[in-house]
Protein backbone atom coordinates (compact mmCIF):
# COMPACT_ATOMS: atom_id res chain seq x y z
CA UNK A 1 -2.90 -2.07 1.14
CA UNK A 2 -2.77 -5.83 2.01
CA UNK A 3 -3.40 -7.44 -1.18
CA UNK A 4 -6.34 -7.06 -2.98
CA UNK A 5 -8.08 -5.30 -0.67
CA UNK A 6 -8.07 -1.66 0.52
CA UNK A 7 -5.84 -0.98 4.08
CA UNK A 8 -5.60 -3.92 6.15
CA UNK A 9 -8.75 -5.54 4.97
CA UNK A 10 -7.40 -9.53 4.61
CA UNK A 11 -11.05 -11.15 3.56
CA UNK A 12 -14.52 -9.56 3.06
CA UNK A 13 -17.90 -11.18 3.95
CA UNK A 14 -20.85 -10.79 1.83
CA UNK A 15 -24.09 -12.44 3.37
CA UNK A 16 -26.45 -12.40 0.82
CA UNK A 17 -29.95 -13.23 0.80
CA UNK A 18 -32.77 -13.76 -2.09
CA UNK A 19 -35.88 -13.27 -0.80
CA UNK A 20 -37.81 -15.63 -3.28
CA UNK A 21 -40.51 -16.46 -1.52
CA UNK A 22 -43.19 -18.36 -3.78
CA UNK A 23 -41.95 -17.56 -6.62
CA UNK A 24 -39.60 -19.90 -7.55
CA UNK A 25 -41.86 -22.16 -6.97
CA UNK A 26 -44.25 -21.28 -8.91
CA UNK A 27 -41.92 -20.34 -12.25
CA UNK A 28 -40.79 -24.00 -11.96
CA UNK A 29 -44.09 -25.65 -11.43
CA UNK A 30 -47.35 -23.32 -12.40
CA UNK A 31 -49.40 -26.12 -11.02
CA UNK A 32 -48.44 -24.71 -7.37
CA UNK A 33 -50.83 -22.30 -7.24
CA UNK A 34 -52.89 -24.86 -6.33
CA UNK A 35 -50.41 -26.34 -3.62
CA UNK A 36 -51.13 -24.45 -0.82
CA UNK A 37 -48.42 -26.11 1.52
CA UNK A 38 -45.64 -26.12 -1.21
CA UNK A 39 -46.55 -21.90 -1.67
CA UNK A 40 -46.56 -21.51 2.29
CA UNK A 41 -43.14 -23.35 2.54
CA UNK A 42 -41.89 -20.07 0.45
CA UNK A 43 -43.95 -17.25 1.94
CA UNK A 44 -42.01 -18.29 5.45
CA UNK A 45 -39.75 -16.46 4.29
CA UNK A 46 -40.69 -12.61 3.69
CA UNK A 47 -43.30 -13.40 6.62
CA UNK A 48 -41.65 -15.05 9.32
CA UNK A 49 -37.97 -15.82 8.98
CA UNK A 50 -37.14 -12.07 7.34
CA UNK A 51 -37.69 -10.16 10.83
CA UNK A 52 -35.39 -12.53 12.39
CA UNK A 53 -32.77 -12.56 9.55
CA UNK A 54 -32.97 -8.18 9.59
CA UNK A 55 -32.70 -8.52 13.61
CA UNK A 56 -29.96 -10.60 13.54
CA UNK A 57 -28.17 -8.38 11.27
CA UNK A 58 -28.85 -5.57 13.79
CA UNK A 59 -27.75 -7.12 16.20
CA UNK A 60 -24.16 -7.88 14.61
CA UNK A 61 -24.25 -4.20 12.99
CA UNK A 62 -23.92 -5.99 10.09
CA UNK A 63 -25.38 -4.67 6.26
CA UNK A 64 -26.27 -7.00 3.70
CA UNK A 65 -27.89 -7.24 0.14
CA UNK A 66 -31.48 -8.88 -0.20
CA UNK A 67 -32.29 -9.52 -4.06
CA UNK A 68 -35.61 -9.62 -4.72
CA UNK A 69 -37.92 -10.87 -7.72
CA UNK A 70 -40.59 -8.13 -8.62
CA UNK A 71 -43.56 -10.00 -7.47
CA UNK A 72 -41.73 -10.85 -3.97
CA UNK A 73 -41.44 -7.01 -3.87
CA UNK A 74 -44.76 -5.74 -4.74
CA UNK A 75 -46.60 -7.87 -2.30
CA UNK A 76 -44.38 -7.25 0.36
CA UNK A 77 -43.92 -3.46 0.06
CA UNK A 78 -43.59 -2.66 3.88
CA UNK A 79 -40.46 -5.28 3.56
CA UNK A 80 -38.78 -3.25 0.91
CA UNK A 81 -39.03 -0.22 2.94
CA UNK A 82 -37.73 -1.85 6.16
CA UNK A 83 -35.07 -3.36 4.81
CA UNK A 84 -33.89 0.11 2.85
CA UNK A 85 -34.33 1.68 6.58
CA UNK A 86 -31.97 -0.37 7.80
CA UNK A 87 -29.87 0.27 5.50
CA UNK A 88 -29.64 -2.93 3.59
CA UNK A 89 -28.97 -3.14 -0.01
CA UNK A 90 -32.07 -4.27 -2.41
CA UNK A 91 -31.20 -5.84 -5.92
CA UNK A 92 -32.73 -7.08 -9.29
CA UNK A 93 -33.79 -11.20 -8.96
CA UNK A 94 -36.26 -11.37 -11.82
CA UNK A 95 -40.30 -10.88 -11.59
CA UNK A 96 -41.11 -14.26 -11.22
CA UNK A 97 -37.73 -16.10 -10.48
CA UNK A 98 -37.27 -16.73 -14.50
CA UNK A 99 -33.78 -18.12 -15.07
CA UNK A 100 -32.51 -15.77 -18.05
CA UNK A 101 -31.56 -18.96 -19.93
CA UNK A 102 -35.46 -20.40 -20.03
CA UNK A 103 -36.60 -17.03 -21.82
CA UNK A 104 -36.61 -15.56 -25.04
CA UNK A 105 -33.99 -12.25 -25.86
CA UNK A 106 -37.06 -10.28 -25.72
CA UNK A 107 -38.74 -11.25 -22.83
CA UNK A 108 -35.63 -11.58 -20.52
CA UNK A 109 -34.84 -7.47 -21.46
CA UNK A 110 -38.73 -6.83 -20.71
CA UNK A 111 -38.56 -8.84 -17.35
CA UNK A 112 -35.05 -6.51 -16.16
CA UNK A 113 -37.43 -3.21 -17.08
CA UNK A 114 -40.43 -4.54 -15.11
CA UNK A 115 -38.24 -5.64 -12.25
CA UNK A 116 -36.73 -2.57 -12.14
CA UNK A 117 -39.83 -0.51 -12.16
CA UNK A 118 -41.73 -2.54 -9.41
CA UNK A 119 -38.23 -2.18 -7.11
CA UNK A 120 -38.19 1.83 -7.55
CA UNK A 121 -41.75 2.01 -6.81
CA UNK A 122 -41.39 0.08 -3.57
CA UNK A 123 -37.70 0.93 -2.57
CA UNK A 124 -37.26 4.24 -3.95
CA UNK A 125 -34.02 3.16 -5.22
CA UNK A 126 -33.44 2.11 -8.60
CA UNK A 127 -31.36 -1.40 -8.33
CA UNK A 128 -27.58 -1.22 -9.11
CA UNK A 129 -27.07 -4.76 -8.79
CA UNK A 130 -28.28 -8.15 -10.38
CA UNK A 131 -28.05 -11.98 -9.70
CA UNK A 132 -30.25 -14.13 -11.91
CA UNK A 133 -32.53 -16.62 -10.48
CA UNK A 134 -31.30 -20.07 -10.60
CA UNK A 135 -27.91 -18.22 -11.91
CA UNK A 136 -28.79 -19.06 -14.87
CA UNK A 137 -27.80 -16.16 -17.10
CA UNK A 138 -28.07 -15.98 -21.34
CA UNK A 139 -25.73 -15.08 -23.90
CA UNK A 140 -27.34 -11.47 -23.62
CA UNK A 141 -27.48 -11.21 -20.11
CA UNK A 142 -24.32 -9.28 -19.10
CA UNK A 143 -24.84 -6.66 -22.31
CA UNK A 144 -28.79 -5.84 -21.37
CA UNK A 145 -27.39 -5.21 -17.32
CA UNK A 146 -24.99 -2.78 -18.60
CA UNK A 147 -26.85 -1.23 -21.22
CA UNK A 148 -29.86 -0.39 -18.12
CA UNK A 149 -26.69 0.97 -16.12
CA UNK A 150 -26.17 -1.63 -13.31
CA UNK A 151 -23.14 -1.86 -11.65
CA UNK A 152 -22.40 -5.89 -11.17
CA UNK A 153 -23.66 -8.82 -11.51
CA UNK A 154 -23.45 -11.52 -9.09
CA UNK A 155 -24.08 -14.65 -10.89
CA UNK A 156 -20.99 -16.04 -12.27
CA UNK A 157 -18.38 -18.37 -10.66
CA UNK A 158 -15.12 -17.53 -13.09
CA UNK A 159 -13.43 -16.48 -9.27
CA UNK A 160 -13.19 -16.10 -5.79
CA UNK A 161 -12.69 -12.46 -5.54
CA UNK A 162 -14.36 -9.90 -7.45
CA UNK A 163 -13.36 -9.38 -11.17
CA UNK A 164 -14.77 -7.31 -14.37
CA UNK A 165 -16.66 -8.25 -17.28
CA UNK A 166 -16.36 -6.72 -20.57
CA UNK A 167 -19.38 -6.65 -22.74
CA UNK A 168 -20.54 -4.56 -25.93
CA UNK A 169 -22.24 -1.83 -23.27
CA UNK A 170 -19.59 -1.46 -21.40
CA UNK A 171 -17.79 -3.24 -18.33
CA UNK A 172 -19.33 -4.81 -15.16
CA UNK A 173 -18.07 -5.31 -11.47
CA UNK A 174 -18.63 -9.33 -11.19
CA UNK A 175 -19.07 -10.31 -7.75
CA UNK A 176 -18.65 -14.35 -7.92
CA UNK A 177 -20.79 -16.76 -6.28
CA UNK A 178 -20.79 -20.86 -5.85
CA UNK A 179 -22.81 -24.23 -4.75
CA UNK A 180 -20.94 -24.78 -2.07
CA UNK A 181 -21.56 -21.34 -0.73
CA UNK A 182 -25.55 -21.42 -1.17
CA UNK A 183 -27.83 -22.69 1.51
CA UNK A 184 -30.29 -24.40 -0.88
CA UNK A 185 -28.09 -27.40 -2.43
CA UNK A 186 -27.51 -28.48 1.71
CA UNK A 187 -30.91 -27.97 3.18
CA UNK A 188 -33.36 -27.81 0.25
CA UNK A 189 -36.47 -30.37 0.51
CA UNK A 190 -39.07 -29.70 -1.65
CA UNK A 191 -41.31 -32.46 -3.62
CA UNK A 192 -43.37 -29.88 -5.94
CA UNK A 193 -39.82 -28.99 -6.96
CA UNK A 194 -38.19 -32.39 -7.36
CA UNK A 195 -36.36 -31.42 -4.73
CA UNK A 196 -35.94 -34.58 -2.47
CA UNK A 197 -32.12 -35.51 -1.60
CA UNK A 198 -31.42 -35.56 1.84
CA UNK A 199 -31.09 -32.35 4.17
CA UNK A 200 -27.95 -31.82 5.82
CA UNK A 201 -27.77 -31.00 9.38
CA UNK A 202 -26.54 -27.21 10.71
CA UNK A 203 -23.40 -28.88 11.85
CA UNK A 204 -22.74 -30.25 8.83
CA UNK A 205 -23.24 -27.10 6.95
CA UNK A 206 -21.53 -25.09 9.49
CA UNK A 207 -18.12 -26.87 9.17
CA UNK A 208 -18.38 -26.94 5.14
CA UNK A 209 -19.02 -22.60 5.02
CA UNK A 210 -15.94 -22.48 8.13
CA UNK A 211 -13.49 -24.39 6.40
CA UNK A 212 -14.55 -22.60 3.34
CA UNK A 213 -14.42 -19.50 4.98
CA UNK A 214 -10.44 -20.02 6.24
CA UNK A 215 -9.58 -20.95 2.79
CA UNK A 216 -11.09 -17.51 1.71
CA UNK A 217 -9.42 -15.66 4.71
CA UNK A 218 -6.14 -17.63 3.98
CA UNK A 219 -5.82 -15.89 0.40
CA UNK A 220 -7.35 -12.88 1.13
CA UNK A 221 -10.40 -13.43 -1.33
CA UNK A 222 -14.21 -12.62 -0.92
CA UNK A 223 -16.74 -15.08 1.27
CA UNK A 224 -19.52 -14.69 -0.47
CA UNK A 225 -22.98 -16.51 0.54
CA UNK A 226 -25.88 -16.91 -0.83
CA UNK A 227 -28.91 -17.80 1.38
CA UNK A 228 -32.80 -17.67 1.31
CA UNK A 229 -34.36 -16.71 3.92
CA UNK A 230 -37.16 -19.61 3.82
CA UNK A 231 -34.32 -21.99 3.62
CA UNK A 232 -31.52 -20.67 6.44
CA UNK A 233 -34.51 -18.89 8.18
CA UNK A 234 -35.87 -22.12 9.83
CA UNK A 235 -34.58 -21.21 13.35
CA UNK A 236 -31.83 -23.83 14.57
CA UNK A 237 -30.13 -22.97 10.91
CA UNK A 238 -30.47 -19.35 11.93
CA UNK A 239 -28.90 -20.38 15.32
CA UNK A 240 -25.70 -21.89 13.12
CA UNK A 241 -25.57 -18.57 10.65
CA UNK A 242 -25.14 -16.56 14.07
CA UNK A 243 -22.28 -18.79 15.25
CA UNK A 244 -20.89 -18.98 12.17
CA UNK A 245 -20.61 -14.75 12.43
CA UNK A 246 -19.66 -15.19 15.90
CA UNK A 247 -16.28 -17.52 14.02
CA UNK A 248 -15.43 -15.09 11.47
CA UNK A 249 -15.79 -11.93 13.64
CA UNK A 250 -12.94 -13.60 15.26
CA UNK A 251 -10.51 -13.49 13.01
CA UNK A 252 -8.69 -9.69 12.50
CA UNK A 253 -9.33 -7.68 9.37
CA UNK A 254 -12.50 -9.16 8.13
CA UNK A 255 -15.43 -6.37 6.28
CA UNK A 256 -18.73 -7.10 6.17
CA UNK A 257 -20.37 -5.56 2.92
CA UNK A 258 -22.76 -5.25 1.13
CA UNK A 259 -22.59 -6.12 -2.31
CA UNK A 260 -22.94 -2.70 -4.24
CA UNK A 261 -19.75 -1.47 -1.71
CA UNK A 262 -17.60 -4.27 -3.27
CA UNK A 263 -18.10 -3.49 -6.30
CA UNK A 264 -17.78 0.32 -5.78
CA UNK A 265 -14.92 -0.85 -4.60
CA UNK A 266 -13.42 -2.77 -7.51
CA UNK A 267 -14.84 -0.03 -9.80
């Protein structure tokens, strides 16, 4: 075993994707349903850019983890089943994008049963992992995941490797994430949102995730990113995710998972 991983596994790569769609916009400004080019900016994503993003993956024999807000799910439901056919991972993001934090104890437990629900019905797979939208999480958060039996969580930043959280329920496989590591703080632009700081350019992104990445590699931690396909699905940023693949597929000893095989891992 070469440090914290199993056999000579130096780094593992998690590319991660939440599949928001409209519905972060939406949660954040219920005005939007009357924007129709602020909702079709989202809807790129599960429409257009997710075909791409699932044949890239293909191409690279790659797996990943897609989570998904309920009503992202039940409107795309021939999404769901092609990305479970490919073998992809699907996992709890909320109904409608609600950050835990904004939402009363009651409602945040009755959003986790509804999500969960909606992604059986259209996955046939009951979810084994969570990552809050916004990753903003409540003090009850971590307790109601393991109380409805999920595995991790992906929504803290305490690390960069996996590590476990203790809660009343019992223990949970964290799987940590960060800014830095998220494609919507670099290429975000979205006015109904507030969202209007300047876009970086792929190349710019591209050398902050590589020197991240040998950092990572360096100490023998998790690279762990966190994209949406709306946002990195635009296609020269899809053009820099495939080069950056190309760079780390490069380097010797480097695993591609998905999420829930990390943390069955760490387990």
């Amino acid at each position: 075993m070469a440090g914290i991983w199993p056999g000579e596994i130096q780094c593992v790569a998690l590319l991660t994707f939440d599949i928001d769609g409209a519905s972060g916009t939406i949660n954040r400004n219920p005005d939007a349903v009357n924007m129709p080019t602020a909702l079709s900016m989202g809807e790129y994503g599960p429409k257009v850019a997710m075909p791409r993003i699932l044949d890239l993956l293909d191409d690279y024999e790659i797996k990943s983890t897609f989570f998904v807000p309920g009503f992202i799910a039940e409107n795309n439901a021939d999404l769901m089943v092609d990305i479970i056919d490919r073998g992809h991972e699907v996992g709890h993001h909320g109904y409608m994008h609600e950050p835990p934090a904004t939402l009363s104890a009651a409602q945040e437990f009755k959003v986790l049963e509804k999500g969960i629900g909606i992604l059986e019905q259209t996955t046939g797979l009951r979810p084994l992992g969570y990552r809050s939208p916004s990753w903003e999480l409540s003090q009850h958060s971590l307790e109601y995941l393991a109380s409805l039996d999920f595995r991790y969580d992906t929504s803290l930043m305490g690390d960069d490797a996996p590590y476990m959280v203790d809660t009343s329920k019992g223990p949970l496989v964290e799987l940590p994430i960060h800014w830095l590591l998220d494609d919507a703080p670099h290429f975000s632009y979205s006015p109904a949102m507030g969202r209007t700081g300047p876009m970086k350019s792929p190349d710019e992104v591209f050398l902050s995730w590589k020197a991240e990445f040998d950092g990572l590699y360096r100490y023998g931690r998790s690279f762990h990113l966190t994209m949406h396909p709306h946002v990195i699905g635009r296609p020269g940023r899809l053009l820099m995710l495939e080069k950056l693949i190309n760079y780390i597929r490069s380097f010797p000893n480097v695993a591609f998972m998905r999420a829930i095989d990390v943390a069955n891992l760490w387990a």
